[in-house]
PDB file of N, CA and C in Angstrom:
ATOM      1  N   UNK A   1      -8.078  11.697 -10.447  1.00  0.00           N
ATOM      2  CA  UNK A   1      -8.880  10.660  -9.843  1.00  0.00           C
ATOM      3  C   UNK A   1      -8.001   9.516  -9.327  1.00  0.00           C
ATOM      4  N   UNK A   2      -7.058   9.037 -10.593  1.00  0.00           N
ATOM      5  CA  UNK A   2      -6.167   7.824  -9.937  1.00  0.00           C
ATOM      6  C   UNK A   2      -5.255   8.430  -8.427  1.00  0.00           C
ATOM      7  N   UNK A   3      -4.672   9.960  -8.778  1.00  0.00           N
ATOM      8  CA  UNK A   3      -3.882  10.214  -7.622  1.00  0.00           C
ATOM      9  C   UNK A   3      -4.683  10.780  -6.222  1.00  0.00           C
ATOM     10  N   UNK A   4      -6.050  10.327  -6.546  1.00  0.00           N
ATOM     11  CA  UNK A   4      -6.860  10.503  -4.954  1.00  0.00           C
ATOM     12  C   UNK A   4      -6.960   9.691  -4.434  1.00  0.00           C
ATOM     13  N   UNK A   5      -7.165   8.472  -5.531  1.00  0.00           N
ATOM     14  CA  UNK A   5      -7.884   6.729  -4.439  1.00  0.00           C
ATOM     15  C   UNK A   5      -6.390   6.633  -3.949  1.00  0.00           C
ATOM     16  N   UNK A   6      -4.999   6.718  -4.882  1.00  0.00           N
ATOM     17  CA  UNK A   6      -3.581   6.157  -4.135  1.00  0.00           C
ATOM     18  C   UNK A   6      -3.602   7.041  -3.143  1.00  0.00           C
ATOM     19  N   UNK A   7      -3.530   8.203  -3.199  1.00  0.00           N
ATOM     20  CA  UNK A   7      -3.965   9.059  -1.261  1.00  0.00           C
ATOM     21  C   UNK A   7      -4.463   8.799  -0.371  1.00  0.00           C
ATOM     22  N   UNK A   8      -5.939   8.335  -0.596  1.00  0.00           N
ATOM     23  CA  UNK A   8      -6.687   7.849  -0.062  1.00  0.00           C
ATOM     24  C   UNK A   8      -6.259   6.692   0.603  1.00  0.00           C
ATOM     25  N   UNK A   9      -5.948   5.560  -0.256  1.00  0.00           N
ATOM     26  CA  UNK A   9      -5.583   4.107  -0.276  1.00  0.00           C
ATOM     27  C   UNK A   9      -4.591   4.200   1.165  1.00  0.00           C
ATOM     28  N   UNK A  10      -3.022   5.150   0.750  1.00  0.00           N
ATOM     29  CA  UNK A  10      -2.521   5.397   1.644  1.00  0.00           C
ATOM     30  C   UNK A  10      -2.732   5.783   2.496  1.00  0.00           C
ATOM     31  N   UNK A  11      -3.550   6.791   3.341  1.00  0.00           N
ATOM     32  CA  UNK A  11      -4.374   7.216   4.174  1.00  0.00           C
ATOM     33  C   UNK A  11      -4.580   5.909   4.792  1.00  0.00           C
ATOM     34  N   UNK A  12      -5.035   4.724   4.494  1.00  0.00           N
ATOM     35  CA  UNK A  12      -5.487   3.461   5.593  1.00  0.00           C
ATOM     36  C   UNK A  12      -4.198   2.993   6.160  1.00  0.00           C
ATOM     37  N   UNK A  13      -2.889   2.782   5.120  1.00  0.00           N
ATOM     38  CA  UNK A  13      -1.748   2.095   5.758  1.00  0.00           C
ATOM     39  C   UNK A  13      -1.575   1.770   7.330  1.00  0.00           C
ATOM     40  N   UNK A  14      -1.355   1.217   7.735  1.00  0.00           N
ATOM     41  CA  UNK A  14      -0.954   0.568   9.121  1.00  0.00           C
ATOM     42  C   UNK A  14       0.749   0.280   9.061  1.00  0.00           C
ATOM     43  N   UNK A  15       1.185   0.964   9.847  1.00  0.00           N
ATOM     44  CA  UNK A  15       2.830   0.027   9.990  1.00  0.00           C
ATOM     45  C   UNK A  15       2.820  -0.646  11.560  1.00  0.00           C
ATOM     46  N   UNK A  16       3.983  -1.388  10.951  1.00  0.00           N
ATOM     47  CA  UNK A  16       4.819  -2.298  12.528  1.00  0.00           C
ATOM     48  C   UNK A  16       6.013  -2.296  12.570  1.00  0.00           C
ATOM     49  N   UNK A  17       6.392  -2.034  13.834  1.00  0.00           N
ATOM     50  CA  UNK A  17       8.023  -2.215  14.111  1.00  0.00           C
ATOM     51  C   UNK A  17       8.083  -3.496  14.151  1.00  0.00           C
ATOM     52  N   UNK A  18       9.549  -3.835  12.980  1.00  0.00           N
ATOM     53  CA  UNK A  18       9.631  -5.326  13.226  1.00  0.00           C
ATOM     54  C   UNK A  18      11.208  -5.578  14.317  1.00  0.00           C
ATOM     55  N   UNK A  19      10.963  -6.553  14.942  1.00  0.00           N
ATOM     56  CA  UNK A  19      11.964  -6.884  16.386  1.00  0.00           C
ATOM     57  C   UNK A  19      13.291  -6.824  15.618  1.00  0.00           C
ATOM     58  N   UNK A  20      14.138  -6.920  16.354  1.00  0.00           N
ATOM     59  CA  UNK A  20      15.971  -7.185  16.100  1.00  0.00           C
ATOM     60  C   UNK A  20      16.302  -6.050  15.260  1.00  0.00           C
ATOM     61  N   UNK A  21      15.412  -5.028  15.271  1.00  0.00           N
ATOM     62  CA  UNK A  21      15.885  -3.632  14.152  1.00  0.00           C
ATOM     63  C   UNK A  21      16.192  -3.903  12.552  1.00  0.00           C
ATOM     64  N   UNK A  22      15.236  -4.792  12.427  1.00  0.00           N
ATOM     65  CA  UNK A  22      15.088  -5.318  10.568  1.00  0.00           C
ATOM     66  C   UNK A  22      14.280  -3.939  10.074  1.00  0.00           C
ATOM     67  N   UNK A  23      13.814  -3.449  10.557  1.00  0.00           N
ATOM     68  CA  UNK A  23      12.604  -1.571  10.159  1.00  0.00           C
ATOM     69  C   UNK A  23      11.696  -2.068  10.233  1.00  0.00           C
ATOM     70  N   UNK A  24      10.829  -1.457   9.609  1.00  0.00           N
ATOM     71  CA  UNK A  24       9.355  -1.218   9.819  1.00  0.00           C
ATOM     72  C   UNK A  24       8.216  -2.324   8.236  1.00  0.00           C
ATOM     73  N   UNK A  25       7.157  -2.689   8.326  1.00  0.00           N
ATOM     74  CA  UNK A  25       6.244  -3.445   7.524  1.00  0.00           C
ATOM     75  C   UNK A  25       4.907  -2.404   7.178  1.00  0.00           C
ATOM     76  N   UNK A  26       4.723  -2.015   6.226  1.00  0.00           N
ATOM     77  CA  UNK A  26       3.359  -1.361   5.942  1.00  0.00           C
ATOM     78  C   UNK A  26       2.589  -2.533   5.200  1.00  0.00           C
ATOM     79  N   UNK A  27       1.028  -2.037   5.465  1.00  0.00           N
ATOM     80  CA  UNK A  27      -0.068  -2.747   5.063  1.00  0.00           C
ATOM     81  C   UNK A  27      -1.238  -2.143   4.643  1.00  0.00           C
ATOM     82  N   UNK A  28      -1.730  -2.167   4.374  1.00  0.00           N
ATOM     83  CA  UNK A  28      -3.252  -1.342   3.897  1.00  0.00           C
ATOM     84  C   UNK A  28      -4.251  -2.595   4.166  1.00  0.00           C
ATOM     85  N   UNK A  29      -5.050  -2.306   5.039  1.00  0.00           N
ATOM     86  CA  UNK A  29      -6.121  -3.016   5.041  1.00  0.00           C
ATOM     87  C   UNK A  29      -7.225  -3.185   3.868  1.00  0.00           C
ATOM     88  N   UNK A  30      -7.566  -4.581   3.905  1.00  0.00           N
ATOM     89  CA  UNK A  30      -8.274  -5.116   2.313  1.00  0.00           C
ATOM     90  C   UNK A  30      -7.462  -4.900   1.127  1.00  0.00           C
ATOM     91  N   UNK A  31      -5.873  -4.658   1.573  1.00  0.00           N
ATOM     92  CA  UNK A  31      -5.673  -4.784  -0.472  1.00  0.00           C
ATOM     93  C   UNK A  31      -5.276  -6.475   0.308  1.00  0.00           C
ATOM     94  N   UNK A  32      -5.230  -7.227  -0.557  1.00  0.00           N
ATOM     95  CA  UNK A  32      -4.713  -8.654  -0.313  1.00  0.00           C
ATOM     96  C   UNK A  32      -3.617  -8.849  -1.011  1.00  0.00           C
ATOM     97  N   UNK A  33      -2.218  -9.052  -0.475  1.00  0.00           N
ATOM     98  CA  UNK A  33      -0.864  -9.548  -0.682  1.00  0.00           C
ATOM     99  C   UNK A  33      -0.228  -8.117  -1.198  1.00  0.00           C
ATOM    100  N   UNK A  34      -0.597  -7.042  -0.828  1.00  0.00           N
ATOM    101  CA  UNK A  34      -0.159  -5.867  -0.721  1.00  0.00           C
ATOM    102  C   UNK A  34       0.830  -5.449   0.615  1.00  0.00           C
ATOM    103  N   UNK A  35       2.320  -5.362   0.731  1.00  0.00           N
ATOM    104  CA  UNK A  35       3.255  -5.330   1.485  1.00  0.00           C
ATOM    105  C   UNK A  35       3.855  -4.187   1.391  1.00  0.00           C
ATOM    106  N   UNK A  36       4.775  -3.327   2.098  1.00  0.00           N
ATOM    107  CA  UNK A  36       5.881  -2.618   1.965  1.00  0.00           C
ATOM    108  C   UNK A  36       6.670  -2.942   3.072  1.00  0.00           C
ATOM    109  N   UNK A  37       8.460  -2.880   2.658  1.00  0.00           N
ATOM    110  CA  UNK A  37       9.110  -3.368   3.911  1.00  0.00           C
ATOM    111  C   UNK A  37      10.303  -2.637   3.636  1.00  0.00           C
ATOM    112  N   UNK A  38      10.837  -1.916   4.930  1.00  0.00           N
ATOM    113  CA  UNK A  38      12.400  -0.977   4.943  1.00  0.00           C
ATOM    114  C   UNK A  38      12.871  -1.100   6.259  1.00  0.00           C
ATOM    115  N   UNK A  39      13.733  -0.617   6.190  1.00  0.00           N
ATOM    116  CA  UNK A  39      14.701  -0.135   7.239  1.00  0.00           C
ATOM    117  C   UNK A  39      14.443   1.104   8.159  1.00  0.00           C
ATOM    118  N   UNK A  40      13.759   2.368   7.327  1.00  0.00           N
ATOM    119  CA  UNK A  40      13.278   3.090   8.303  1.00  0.00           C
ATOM    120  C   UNK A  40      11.329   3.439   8.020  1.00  0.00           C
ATOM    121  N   UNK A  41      11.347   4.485   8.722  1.00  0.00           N
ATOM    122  CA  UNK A  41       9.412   4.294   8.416  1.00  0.00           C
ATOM    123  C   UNK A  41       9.415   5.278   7.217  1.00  0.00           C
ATOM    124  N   UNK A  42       9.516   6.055   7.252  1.00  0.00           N
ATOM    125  CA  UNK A  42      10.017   6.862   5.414  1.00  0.00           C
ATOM    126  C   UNK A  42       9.792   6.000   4.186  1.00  0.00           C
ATOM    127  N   UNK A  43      10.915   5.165   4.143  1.00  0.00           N
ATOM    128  CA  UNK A  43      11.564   4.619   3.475  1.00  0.00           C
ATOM    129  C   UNK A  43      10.199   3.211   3.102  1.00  0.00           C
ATOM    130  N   UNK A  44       9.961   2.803   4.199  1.00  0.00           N
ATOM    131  CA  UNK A  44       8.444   1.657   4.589  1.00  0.00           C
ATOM    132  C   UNK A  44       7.733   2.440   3.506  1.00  0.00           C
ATOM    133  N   UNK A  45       7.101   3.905   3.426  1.00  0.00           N
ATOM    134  CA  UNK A  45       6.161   4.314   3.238  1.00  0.00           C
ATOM    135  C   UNK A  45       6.381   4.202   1.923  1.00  0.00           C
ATOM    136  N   UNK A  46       7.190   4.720   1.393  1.00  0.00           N
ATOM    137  CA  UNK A  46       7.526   5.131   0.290  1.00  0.00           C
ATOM    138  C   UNK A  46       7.578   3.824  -0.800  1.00  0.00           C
ATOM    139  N   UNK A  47       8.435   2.702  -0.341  1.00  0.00           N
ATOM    140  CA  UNK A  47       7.914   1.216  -0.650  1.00  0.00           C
ATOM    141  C   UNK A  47       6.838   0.410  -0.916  1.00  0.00           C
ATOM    142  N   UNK A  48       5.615   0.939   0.490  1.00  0.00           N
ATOM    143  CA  UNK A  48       4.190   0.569   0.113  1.00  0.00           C
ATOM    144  C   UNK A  48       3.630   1.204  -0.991  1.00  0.00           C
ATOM    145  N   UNK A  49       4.140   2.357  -0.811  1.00  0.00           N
ATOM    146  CA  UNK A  49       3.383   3.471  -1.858  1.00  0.00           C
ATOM    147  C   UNK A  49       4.020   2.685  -3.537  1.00  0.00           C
ATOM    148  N   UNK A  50       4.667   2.608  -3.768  1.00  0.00           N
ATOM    149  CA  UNK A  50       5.562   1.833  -5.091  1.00  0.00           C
ATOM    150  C   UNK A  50       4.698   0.542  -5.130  1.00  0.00           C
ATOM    151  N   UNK A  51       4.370  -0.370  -4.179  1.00  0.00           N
ATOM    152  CA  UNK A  51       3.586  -2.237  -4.611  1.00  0.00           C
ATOM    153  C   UNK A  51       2.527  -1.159  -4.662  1.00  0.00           C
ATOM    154  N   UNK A  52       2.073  -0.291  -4.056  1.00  0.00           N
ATOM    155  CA  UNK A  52       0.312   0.080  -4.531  1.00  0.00           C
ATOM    156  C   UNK A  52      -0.008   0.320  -6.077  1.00  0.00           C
ATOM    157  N   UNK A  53       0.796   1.346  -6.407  1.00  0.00           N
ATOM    158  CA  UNK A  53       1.010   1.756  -7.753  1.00  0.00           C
ATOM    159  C   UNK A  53       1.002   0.514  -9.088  1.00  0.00           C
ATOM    160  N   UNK A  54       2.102  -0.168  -8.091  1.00  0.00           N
ATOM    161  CA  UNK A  54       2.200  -1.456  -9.319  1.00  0.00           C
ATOM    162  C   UNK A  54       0.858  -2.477  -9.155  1.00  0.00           C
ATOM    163  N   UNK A  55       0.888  -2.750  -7.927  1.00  0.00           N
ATOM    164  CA  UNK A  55      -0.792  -3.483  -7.727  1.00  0.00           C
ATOM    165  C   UNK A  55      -1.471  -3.589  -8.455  1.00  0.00           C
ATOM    166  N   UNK A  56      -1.952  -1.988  -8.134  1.00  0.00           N
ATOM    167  CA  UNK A  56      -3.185  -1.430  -8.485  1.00  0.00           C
ATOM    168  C   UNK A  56      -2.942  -1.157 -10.226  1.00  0.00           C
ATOM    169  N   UNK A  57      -2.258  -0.861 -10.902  1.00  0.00           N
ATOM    170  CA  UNK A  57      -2.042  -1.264 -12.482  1.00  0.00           C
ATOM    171  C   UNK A  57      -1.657  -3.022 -13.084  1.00  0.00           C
ATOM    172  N   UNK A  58      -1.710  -3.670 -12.096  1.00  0.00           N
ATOM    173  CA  UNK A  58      -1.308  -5.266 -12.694  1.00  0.00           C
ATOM    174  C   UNK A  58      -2.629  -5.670 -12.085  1.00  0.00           C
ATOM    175  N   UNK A  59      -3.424  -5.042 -11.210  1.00  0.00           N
ATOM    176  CA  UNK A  59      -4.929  -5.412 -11.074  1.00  0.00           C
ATOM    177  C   UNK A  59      -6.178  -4.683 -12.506  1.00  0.00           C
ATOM    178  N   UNK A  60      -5.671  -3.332 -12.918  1.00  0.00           N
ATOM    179  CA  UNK A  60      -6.663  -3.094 -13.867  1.00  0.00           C
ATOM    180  C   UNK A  60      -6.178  -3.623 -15.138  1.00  0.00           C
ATOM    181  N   UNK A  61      -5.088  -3.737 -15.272  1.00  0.00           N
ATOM    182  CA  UNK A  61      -4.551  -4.258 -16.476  1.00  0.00           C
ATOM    183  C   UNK A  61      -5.274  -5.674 -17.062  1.00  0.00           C
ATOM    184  N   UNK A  62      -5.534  -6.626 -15.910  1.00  0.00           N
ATOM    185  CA  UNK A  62      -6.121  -8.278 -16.089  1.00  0.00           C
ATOM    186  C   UNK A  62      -7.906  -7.803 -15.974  1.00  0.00           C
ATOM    187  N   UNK A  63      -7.783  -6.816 -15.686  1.00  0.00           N
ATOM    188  CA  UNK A  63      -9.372  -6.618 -15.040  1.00  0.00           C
ATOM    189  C   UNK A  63      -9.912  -7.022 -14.238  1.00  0.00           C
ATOM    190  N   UNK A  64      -9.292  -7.815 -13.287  1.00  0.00           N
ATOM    191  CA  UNK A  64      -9.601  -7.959 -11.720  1.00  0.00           C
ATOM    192  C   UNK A  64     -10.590  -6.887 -11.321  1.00  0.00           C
ATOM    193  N   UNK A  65     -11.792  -7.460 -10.677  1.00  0.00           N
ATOM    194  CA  UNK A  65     -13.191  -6.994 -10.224  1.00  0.00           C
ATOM    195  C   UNK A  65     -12.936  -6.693  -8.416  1.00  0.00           C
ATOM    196  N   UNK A  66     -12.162  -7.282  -8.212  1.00  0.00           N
ATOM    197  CA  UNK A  66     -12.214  -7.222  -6.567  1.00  0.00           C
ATOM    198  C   UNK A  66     -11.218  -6.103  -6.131  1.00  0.00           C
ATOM    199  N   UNK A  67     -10.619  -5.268  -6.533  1.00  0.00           N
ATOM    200  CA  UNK A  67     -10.202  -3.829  -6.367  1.00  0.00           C
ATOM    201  C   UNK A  67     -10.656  -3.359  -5.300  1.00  0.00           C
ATOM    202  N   UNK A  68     -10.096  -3.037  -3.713  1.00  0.00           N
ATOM    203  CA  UNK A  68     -11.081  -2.171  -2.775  1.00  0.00           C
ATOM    204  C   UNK A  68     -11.555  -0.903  -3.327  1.00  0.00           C
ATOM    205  N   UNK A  69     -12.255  -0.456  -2.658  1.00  0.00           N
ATOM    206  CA  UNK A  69     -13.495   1.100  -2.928  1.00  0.00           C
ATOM    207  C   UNK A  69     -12.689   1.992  -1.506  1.00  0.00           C
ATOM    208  N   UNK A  70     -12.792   2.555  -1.779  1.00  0.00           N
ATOM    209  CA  UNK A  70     -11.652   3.383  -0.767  1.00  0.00           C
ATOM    210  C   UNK A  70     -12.688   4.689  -1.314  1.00  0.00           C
ATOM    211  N   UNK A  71     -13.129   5.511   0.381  1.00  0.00           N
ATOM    212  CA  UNK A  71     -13.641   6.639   0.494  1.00  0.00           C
ATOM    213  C   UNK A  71     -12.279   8.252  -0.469  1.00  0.00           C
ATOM    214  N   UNK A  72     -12.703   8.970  -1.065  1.00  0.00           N
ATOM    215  CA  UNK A  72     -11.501   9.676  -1.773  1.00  0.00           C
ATOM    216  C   UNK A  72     -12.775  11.235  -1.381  1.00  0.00           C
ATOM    217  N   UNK A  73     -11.921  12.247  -1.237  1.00  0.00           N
ATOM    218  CA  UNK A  73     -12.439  13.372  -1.399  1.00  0.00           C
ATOM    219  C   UNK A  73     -13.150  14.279  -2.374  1.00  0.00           C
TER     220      UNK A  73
END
């Protein structure tokens, strides 16, 4: 169950090329202050995917109610 919503979750990510060749920024729409940032888009992904993980356990851990609902299969 946990490794469908992080699929899922990922599934929304959005990236951006950032200018002067600093790499790439991932985001997931509605997590709030949820970032990933690298050098290549791989590397981006793999980063976002790591703050989600931790996020999303330093959000159930306090019991934070505002958690997005993310469609999962």
């Amino acid at each position: 169950m946990l490794t469908d919503y992080l699929h899922a979750a990922m599934g929304l990510a959005q990236y951006e090329v950032l200018g002067h060749h600093e790499g790439f920024v991932g985001k997931i729409p509605g997590f709030k202050g949820l970032i990933g940032h690298a050098r290549t888009l791989e590397a981006c992904r793999d980063d976002l995917q790591g703050a989600l993980e931790a996020w999303l356990l330093i959000k159930l851990r306090h019991g934070d109610r505002d958690i997005p609902v993310v469609k999962t299969n």
